[in-house]
PDB file of N, CA and C in Angstrom:
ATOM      1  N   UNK A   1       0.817  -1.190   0.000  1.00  0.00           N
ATOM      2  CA  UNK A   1       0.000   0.000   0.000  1.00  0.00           C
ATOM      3  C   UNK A   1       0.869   1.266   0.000  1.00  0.00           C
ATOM      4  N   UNK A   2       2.367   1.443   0.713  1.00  0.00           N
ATOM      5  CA  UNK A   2       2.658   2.100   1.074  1.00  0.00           C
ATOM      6  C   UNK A   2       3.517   2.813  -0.693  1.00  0.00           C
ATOM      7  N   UNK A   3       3.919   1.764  -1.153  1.00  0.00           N
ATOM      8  CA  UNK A   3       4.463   1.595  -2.172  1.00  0.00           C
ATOM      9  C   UNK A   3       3.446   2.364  -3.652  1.00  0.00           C
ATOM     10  N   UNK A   4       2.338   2.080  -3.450  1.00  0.00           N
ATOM     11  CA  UNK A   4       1.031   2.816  -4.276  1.00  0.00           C
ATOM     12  C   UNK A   4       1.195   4.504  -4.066  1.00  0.00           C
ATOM     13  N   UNK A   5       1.805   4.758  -2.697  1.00  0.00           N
ATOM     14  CA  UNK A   5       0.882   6.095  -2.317  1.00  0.00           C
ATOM     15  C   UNK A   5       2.735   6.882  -3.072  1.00  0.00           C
ATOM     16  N   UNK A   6       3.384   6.401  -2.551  1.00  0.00           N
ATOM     17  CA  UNK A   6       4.457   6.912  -2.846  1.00  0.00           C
ATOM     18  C   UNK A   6       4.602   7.005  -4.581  1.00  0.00           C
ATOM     19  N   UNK A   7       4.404   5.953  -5.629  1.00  0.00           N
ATOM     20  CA  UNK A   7       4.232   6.306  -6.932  1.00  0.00           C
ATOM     21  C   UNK A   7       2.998   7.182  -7.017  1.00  0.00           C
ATOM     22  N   UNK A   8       1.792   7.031  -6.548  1.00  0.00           N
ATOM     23  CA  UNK A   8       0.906   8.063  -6.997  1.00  0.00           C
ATOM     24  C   UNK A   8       1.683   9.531  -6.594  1.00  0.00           C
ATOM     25  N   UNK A   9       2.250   9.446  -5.760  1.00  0.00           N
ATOM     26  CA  UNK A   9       2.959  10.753  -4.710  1.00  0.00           C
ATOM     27  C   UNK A   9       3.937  11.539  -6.352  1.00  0.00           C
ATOM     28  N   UNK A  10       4.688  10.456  -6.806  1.00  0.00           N
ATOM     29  CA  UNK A  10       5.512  10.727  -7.326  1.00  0.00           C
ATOM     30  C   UNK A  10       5.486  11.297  -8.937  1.00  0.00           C
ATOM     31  N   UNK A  11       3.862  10.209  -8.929  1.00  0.00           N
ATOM     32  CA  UNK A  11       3.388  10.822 -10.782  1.00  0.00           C
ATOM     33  C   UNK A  11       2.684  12.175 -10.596  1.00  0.00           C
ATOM     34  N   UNK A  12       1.973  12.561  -9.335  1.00  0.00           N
ATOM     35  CA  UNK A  12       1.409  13.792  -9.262  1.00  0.00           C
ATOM     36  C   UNK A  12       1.989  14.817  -9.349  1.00  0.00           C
ATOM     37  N   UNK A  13       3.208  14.740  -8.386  1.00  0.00           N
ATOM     38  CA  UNK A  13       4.287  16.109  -8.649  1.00  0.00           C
ATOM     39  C   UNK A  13       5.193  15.866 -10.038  1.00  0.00           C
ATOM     40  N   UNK A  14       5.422  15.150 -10.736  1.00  0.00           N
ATOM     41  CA  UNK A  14       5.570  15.413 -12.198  1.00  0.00           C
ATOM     42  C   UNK A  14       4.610  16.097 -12.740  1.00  0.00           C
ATOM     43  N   UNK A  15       3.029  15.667 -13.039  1.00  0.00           N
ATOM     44  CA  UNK A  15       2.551  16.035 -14.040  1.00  0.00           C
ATOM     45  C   UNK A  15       1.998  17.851 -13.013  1.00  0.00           C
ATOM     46  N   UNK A  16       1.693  18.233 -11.952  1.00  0.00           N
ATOM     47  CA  UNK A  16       1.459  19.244 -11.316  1.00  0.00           C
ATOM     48  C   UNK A  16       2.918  20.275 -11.779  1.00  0.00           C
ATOM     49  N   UNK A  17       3.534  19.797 -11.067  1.00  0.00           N
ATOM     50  CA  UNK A  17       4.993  20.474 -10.758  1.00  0.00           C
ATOM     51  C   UNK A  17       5.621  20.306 -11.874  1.00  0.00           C
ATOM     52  N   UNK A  18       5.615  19.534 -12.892  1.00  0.00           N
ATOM     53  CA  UNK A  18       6.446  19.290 -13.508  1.00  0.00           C
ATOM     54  C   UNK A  18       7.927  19.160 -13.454  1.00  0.00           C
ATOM     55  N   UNK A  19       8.171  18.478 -12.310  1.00  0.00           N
ATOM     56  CA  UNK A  19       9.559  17.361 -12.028  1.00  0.00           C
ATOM     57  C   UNK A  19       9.302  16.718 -10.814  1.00  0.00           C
ATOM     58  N   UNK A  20      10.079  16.001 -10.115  1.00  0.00           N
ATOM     59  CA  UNK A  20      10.260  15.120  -9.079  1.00  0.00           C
ATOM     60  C   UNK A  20      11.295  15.701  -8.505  1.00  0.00           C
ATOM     61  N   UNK A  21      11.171  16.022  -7.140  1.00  0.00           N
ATOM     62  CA  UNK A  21      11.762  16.222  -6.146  1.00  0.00           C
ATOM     63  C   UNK A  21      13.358  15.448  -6.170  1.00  0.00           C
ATOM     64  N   UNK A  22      14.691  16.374  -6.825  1.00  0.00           N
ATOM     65  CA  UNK A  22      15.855  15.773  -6.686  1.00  0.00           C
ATOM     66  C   UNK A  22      16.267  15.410  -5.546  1.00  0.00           C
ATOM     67  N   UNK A  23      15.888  15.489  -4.375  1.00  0.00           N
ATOM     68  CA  UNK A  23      16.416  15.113  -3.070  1.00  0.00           C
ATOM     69  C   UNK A  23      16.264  13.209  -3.092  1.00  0.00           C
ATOM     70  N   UNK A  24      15.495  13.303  -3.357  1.00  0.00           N
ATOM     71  CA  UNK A  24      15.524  11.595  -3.002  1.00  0.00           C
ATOM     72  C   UNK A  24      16.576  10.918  -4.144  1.00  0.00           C
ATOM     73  N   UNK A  25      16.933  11.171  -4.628  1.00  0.00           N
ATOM     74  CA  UNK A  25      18.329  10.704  -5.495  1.00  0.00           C
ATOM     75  C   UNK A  25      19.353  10.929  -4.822  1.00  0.00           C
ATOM     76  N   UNK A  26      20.439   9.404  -5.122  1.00  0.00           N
ATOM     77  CA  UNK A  26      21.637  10.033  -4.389  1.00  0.00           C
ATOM     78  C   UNK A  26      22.818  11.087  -5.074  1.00  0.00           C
ATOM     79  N   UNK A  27      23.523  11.378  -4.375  1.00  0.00           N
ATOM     80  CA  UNK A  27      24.299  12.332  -4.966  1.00  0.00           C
ATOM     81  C   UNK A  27      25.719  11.905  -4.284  1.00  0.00           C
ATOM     82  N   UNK A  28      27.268  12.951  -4.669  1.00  0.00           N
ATOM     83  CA  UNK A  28      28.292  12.392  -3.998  1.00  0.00           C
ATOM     84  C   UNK A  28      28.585  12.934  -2.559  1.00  0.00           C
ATOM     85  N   UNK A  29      27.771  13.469  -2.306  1.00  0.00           N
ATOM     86  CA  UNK A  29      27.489  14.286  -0.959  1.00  0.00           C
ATOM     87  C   UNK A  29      27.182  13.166   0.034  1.00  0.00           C
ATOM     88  N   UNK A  30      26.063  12.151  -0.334  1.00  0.00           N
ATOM     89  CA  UNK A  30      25.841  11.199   0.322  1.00  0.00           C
ATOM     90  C   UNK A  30      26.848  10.411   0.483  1.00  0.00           C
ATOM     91  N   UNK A  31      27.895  10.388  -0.386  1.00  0.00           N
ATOM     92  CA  UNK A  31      28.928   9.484  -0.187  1.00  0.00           C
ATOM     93  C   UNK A  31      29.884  10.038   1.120  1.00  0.00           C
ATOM     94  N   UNK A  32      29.768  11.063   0.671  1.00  0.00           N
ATOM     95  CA  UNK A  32      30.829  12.100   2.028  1.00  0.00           C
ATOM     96  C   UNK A  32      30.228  11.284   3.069  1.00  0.00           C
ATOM     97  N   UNK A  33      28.794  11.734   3.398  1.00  0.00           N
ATOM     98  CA  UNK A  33      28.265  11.980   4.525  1.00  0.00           C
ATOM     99  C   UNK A  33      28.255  10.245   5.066  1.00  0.00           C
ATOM    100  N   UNK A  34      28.233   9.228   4.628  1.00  0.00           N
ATOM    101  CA  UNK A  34      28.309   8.175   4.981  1.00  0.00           C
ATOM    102  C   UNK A  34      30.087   7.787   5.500  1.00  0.00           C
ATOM    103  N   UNK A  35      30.734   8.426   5.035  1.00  0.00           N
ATOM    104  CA  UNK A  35      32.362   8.053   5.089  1.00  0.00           C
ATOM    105  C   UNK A  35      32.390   8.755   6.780  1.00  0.00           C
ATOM    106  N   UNK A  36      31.728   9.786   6.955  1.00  0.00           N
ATOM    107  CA  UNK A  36      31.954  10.992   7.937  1.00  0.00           C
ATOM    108  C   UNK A  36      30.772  10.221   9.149  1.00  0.00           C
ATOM    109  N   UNK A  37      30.214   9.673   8.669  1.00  0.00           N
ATOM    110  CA  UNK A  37      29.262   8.846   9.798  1.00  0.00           C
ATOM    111  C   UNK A  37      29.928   7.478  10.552  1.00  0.00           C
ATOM    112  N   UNK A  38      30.491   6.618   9.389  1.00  0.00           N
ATOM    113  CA  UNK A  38      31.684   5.542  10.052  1.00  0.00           C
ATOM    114  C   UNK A  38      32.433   6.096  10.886  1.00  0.00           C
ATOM    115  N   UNK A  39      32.928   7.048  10.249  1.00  0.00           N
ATOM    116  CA  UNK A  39      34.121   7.845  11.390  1.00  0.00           C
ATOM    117  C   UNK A  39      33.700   8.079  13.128  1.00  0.00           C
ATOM    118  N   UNK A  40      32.170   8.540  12.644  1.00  0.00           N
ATOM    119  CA  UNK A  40      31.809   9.227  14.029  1.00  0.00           C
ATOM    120  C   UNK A  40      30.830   7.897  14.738  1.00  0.00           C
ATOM    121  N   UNK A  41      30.643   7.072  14.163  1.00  0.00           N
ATOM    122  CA  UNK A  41      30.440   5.702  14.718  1.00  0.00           C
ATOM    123  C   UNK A  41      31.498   5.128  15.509  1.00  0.00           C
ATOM    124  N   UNK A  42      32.600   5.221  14.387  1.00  0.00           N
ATOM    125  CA  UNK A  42      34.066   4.656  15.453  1.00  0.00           C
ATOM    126  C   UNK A  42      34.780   4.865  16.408  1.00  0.00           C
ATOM    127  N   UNK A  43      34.149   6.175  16.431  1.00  0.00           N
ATOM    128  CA  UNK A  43      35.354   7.410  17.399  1.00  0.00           C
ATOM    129  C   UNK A  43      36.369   7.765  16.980  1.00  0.00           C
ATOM    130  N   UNK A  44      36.350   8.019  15.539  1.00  0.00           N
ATOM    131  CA  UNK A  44      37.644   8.811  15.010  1.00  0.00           C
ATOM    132  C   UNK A  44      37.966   9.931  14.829  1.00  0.00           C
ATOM    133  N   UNK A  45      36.652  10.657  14.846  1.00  0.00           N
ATOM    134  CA  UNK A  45      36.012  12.276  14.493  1.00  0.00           C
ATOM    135  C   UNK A  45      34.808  12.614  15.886  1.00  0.00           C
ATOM    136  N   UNK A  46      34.996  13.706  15.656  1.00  0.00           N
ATOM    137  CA  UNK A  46      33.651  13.971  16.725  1.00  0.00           C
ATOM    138  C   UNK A  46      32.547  14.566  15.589  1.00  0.00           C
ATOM    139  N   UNK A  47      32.922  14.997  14.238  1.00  0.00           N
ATOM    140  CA  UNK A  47      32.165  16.148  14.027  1.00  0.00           C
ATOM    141  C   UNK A  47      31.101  14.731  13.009  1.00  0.00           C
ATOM    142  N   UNK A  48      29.823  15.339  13.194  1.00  0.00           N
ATOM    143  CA  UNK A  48      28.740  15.058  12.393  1.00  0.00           C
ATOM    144  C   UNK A  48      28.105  15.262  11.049  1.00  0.00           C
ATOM    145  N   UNK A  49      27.440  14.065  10.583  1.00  0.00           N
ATOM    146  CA  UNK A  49      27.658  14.454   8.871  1.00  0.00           C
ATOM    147  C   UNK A  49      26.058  15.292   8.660  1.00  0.00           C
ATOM    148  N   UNK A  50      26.247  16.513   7.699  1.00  0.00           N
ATOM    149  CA  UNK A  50      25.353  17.158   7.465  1.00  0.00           C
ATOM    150  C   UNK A  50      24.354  16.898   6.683  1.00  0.00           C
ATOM    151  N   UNK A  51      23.061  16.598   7.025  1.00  0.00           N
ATOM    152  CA  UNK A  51      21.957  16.048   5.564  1.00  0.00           C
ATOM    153  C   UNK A  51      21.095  17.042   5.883  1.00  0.00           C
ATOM    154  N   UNK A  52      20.714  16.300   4.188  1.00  0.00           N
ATOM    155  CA  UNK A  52      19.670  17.592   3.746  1.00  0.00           C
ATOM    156  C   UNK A  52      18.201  17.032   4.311  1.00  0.00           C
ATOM    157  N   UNK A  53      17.256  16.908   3.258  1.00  0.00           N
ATOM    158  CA  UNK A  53      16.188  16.802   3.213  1.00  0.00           C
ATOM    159  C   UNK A  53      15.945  15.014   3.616  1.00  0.00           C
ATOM    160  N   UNK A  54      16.401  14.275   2.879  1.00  0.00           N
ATOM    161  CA  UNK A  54      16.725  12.601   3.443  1.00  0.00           C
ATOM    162  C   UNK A  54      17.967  12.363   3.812  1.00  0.00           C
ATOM    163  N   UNK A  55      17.994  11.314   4.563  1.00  0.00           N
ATOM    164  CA  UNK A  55      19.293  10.573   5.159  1.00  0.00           C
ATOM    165  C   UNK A  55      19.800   9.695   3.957  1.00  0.00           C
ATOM    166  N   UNK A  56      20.883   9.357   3.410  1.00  0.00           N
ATOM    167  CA  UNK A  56      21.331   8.395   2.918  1.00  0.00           C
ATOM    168  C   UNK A  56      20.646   6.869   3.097  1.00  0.00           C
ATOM    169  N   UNK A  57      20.063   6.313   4.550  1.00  0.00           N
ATOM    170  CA  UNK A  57      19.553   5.247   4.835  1.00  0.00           C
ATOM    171  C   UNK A  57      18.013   5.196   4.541  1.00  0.00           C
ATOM    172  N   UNK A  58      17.297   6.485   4.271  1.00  0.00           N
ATOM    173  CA  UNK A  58      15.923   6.671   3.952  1.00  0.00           C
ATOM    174  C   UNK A  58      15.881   6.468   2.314  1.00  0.00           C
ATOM    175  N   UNK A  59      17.239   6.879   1.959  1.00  0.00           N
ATOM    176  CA  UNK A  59      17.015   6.782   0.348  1.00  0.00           C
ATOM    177  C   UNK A  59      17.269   5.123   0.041  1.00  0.00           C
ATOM    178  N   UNK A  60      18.596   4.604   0.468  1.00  0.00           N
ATOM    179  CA  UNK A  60      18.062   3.180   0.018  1.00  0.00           C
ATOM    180  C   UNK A  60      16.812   2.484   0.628  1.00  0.00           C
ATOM    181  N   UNK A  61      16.486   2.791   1.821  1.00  0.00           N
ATOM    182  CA  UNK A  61      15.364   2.230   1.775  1.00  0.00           C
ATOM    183  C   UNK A  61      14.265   2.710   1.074  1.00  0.00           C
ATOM    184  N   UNK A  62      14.119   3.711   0.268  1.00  0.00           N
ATOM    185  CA  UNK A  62      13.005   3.888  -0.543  1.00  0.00           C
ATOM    186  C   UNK A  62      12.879   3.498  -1.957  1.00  0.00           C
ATOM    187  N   UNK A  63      14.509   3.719  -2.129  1.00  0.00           N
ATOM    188  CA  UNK A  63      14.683   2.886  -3.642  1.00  0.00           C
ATOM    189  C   UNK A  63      14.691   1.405  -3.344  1.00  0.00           C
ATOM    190  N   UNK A  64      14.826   0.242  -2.474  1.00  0.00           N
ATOM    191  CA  UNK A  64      15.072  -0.414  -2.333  1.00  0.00           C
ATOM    192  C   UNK A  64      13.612  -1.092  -2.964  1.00  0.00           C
ATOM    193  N   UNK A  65      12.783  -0.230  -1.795  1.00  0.00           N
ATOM    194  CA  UNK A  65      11.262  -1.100  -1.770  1.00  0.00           C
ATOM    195  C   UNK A  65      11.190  -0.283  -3.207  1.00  0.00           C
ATOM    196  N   UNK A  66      11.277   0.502  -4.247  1.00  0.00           N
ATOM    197  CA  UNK A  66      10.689   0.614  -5.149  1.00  0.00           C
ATOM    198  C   UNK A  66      10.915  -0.591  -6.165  1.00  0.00           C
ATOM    199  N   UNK A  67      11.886  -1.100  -5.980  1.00  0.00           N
ATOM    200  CA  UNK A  67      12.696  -1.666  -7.405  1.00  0.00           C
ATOM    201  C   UNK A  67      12.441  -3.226  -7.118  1.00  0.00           C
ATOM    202  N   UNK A  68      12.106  -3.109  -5.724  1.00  0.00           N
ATOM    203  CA  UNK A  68      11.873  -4.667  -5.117  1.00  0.00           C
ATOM    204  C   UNK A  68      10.425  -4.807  -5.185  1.00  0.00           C
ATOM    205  N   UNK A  69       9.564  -3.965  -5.568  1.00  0.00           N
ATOM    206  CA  UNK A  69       8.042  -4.579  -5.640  1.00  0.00           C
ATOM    207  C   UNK A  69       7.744  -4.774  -7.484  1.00  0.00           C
ATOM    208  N   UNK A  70       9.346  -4.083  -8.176  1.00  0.00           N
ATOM    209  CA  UNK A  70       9.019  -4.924  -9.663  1.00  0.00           C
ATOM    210  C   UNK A  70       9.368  -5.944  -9.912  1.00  0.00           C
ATOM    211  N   UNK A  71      10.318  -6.533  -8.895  1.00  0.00           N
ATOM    212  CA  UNK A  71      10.543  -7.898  -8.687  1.00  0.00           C
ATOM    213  C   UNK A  71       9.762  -9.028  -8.560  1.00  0.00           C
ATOM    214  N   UNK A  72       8.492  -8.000  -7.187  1.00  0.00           N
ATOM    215  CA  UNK A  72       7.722  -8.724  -6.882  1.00  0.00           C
ATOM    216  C   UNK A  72       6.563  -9.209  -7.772  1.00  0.00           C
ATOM    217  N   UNK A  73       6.291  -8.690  -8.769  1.00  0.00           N
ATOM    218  CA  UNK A  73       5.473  -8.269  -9.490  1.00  0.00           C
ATOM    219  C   UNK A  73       5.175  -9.279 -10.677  1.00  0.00           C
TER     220      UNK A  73
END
């Protein structure tokens, strides 16, 4: 269900807005910010990684379940 609301979510602001929200794509920023999170997991750094609008872990999990219910399918 959850998976429905999020494509309807996603065809509406195309054809309204005309684009999709670039935040939920990854970028190399996310890569930083994951390198800078191990660190501060390990205790190597104190300082914290900066996100934007999603976390790196919200985006694979959203692409994850997208690509995994055409599997399912």
């Amino acid at each position: 269900m959850e998976v429905l609301y999020h494509l309807g979510k996603g065809i509406k602001s195309i054809v309204h807005e005309g684009k999709l929200s670039s935040a939920i794509f990854f970028t190399e920023q996310d890569i930083r910010n994951a390198w800078i999170e191990l660190q501060h997991l390990y205790f190597l750094t104190d300082q914290k990684p900066l996100y934007g609008k999603y976390r790196l872990e919200q985006k694979v999990t959203y692409w994850f379940v997208f690509f995994s219910l055409e599997v399912m399918l």
